[in-house]
Protein backbone atom coordinates (compact mmCIF):
# COMPACT_ATOMS: atom_id res chain seq x y z
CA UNK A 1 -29.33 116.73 55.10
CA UNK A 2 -30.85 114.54 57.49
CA UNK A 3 -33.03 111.10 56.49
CA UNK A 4 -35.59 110.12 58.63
CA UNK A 5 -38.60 107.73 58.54
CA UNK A 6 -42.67 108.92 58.86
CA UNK A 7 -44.45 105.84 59.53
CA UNK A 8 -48.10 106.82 59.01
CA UNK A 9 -46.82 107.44 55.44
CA UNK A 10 -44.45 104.57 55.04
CA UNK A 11 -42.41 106.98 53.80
CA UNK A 12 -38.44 108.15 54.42
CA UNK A 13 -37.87 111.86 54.27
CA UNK A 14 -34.97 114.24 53.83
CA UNK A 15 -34.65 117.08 56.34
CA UNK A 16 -33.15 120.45 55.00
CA UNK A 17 -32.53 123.47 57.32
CA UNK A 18 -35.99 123.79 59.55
CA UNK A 19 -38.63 122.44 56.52
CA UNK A 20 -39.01 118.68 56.62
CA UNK A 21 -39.63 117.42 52.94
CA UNK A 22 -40.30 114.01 51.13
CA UNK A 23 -38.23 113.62 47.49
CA UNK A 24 -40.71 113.18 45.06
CA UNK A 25 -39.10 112.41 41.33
CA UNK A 26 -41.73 114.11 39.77
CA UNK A 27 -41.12 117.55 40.77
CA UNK A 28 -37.53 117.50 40.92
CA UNK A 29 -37.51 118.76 44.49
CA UNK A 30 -38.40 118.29 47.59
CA UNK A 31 -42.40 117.51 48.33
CA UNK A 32 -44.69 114.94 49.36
CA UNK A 33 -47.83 115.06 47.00
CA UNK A 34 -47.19 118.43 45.81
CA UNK A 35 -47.59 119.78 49.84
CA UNK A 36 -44.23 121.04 51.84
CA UNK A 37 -44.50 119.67 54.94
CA UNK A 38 -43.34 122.08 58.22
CA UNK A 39 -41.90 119.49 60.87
CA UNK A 40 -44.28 120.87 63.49
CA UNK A 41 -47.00 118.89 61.54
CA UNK A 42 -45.33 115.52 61.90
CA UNK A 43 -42.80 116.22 64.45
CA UNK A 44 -44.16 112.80 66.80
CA UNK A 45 -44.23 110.66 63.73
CA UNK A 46 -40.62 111.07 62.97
CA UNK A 47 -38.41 107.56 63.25
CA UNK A 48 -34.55 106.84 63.21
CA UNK A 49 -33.79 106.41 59.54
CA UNK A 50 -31.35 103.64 59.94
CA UNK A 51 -33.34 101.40 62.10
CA UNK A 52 -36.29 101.82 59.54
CA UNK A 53 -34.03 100.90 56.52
CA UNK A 54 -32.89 97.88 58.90
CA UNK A 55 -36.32 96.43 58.52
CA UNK A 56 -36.69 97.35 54.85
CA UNK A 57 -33.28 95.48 54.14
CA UNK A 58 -33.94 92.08 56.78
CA UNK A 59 -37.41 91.05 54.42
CA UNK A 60 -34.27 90.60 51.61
CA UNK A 61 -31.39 89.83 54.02
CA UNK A 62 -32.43 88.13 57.15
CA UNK A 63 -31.76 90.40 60.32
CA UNK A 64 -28.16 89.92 60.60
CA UNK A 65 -25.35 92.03 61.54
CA UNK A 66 -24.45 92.98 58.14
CA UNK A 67 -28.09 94.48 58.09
CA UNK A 68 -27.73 96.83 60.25
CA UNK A 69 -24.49 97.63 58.44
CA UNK A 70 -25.92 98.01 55.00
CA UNK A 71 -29.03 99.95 56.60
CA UNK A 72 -26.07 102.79 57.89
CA UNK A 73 -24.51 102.75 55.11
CA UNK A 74 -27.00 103.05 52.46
CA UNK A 75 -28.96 105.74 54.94
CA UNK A 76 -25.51 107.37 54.86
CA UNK A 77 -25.38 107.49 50.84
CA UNK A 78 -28.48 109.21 50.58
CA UNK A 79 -27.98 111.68 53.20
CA UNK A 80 -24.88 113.13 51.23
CA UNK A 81 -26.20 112.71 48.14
CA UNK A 82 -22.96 110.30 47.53
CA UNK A 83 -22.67 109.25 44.00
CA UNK A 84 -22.51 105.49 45.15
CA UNK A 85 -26.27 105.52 45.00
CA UNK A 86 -25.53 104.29 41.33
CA UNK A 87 -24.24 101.00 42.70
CA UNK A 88 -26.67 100.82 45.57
CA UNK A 89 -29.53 101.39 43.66
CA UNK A 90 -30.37 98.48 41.04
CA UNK A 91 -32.02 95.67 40.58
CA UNK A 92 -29.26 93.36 41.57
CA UNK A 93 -29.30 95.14 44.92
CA UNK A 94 -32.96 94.77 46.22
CA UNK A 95 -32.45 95.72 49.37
CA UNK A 96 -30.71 99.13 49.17
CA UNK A 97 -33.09 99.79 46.36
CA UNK A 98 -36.02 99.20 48.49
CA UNK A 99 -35.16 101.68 50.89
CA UNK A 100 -34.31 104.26 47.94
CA UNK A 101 -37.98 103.61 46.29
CA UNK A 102 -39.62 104.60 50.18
CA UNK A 103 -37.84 107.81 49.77
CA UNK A 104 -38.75 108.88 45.73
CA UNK A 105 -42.08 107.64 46.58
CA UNK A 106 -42.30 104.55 43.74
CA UNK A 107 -40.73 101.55 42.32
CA UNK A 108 -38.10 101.07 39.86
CA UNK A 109 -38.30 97.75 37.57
CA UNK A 110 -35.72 98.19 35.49
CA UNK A 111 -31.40 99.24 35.81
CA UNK A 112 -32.30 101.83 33.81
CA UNK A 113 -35.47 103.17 35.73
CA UNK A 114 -32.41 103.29 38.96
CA UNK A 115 -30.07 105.21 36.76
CA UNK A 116 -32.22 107.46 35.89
CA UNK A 117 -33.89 107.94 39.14
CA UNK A 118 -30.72 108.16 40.63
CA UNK A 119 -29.76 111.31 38.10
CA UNK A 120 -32.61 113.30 39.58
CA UNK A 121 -31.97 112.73 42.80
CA UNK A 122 -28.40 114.18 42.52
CA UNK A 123 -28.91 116.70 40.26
CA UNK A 124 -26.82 118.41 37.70
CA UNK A 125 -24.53 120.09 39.71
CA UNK A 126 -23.60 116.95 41.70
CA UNK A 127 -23.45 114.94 37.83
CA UNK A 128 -21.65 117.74 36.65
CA UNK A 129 -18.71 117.37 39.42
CA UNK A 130 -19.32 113.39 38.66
CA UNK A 131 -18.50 114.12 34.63
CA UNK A 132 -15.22 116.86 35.53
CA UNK A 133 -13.75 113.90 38.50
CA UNK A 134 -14.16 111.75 35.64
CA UNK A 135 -12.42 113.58 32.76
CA UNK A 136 -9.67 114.10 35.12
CA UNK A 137 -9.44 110.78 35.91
CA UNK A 138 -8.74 109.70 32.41
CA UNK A 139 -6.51 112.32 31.76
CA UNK A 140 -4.64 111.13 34.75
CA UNK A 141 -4.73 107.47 33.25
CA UNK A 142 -3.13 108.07 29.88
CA UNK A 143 -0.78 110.65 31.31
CA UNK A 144 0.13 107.14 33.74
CA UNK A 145 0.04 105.37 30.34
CA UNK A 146 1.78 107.42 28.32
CA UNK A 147 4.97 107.47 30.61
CA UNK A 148 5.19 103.90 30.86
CA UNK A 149 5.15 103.57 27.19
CA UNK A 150 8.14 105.85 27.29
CA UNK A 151 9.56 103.88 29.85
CA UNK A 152 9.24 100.89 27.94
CA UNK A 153 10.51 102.80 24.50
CA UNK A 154 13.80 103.77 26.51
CA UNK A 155 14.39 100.28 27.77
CA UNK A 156 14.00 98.66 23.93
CA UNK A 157 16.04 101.42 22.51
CA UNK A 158 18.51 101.54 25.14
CA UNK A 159 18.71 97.63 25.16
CA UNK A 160 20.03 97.16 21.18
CA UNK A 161 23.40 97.85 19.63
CA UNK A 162 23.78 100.43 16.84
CA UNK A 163 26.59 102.18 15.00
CA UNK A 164 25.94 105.63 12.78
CA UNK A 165 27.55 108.15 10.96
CA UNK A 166 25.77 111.42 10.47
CA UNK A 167 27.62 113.92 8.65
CA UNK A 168 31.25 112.46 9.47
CA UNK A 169 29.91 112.31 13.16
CA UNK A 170 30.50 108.57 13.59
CA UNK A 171 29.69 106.66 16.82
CA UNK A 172 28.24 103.18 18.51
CA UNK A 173 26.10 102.44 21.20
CA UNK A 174 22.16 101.92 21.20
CA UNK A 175 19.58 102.80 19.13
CA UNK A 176 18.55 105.03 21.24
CA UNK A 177 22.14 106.99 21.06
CA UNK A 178 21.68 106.95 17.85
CA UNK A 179 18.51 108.48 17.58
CA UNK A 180 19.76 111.17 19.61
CA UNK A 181 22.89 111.88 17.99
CA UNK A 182 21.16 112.25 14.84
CA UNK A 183 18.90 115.37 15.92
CA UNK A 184 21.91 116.70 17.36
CA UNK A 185 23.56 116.18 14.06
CA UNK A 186 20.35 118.81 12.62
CA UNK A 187 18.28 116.35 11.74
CA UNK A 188 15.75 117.78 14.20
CA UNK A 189 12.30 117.55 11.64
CA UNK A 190 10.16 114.19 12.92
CA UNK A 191 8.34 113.65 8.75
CA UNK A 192 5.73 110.54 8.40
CA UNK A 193 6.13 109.57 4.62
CA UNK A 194 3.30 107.52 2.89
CA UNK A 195 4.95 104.72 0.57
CA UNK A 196 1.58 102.63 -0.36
CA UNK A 197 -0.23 101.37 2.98
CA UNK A 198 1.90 101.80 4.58
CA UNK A 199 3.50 105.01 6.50
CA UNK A 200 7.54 105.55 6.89
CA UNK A 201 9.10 107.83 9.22
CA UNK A 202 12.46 109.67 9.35
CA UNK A 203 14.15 112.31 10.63
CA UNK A 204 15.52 115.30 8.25
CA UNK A 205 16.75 119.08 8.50
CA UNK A 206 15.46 119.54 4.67
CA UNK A 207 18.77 118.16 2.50
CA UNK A 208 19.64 115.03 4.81
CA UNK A 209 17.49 112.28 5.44
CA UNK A 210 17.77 109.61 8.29
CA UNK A 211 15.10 106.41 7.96
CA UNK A 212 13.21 105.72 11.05
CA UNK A 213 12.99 101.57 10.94
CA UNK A 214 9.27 101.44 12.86
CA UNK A 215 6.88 103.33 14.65
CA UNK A 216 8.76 102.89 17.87
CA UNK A 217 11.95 104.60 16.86
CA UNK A 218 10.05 106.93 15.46
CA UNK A 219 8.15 107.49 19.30
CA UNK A 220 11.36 107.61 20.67
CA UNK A 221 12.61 110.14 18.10
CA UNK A 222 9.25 112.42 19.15
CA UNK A 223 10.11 112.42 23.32
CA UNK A 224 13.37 113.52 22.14
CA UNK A 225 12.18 116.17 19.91
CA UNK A 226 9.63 117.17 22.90
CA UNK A 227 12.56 117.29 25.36
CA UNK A 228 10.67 114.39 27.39
């Protein structure tokens, strides 16, 4: 898509393929005033987006040569249909959202009135991609998250002194060691045991028992089980 400006309207415009259109909001595609517009009808009219949007942004601004920077950049946004526009557009960016309101063809008072103007300028499919990059995202997060709590669960363990004895099987090291050299003694069953308020975990093969002292070892106990 490209933007471009029609003076005699005031108005920016979005070309697509050999029809030149004006976004209008209302119809959820693009129109000006309920007409399609061919571009042989204002073909002489049409002006360089950017240097249109320059003017738009120096009344906020000042005509400076960040101006012409913003003026690409927001011009930029709107051709690909980026979903920056959420940032550009609102009221604590007048200047960007000036140049947004000359293309949807009215104002927007409010944050919200930019959101949601904004979400029908995009369109589902584009929101759609927005929701699934940002799903993935997350997962991505607490899969970071989770790891480093692992990380951190090995260094504790790892870092304090134990001795055991699990069916004869005696041994000292860390509490980690001995967390693992219990569920290779059989004790391969991770049980969470209410006693009051409070919940107890241990380790057990159905006749022998082995008492978890907090959450953590009981974490620890889980990777293991897992084969993390």
């Amino acid at each position: 898509m490209k933007l471009f400006y029609i003076p005699k309207l005031d108005r920016f415009a979005l070309k697509i393929g050999e029809d030149t259109t004006t976004y209008s909001i209302r119809k959820n595609h693009l129109v000006l005033h309920g007409e399609r517009l061919q571009l042989s009808l204002i073909d002489g009219e049409l002006c360089d987006a950017v240097e249109a949007a320059k003017i738009i942004i120096a009344k906020y601004i000042g005509d400076t040569a960040t101006t012409e920077q913003l003026a690409a950049r927001i011009v930029r946004e709107i051709e690909e249909k980026s979903p920056r526009l959420f940032g550009w557009v609102s009221t604590f960016n007048k200047a960007s959202k000036a140049v947004f309101e000359k293309l949807i063809g009215r104002k927007l008072k409010t944050n919200k009135e930019c959101d949601a103007a904004v979400r029908e300028f995009l369109g589902e499919e584009i929101l759609a991609k927005m929701r699934e990059a940002a799903e993935q995202k997350a997962k991505e997060q607490a899969a970071r998250e989770e790891e480093h709590k692992k990380k951190q669960r090995l260094y504790l363990l790892e870092s304090l002194p134990a001795r055991w004895d699990f069916a004869g099987r005696q041994g000292s090291g860390t509490v980690a060691g001995m967390i693992r050299a219990a569920i290779e003694s059989g004790l391969a069953e991770l049980e969470a045991v209410k006693a009051g308020c409070a919940t107890r975990y241990r380790l057990s093969n159905g006749t022998r028992f082995f008492k978890l002292k907090n959450k953590q070892w009981a974490e620890f106990a889980k990777d293991i089980l897992a084969g993390a």
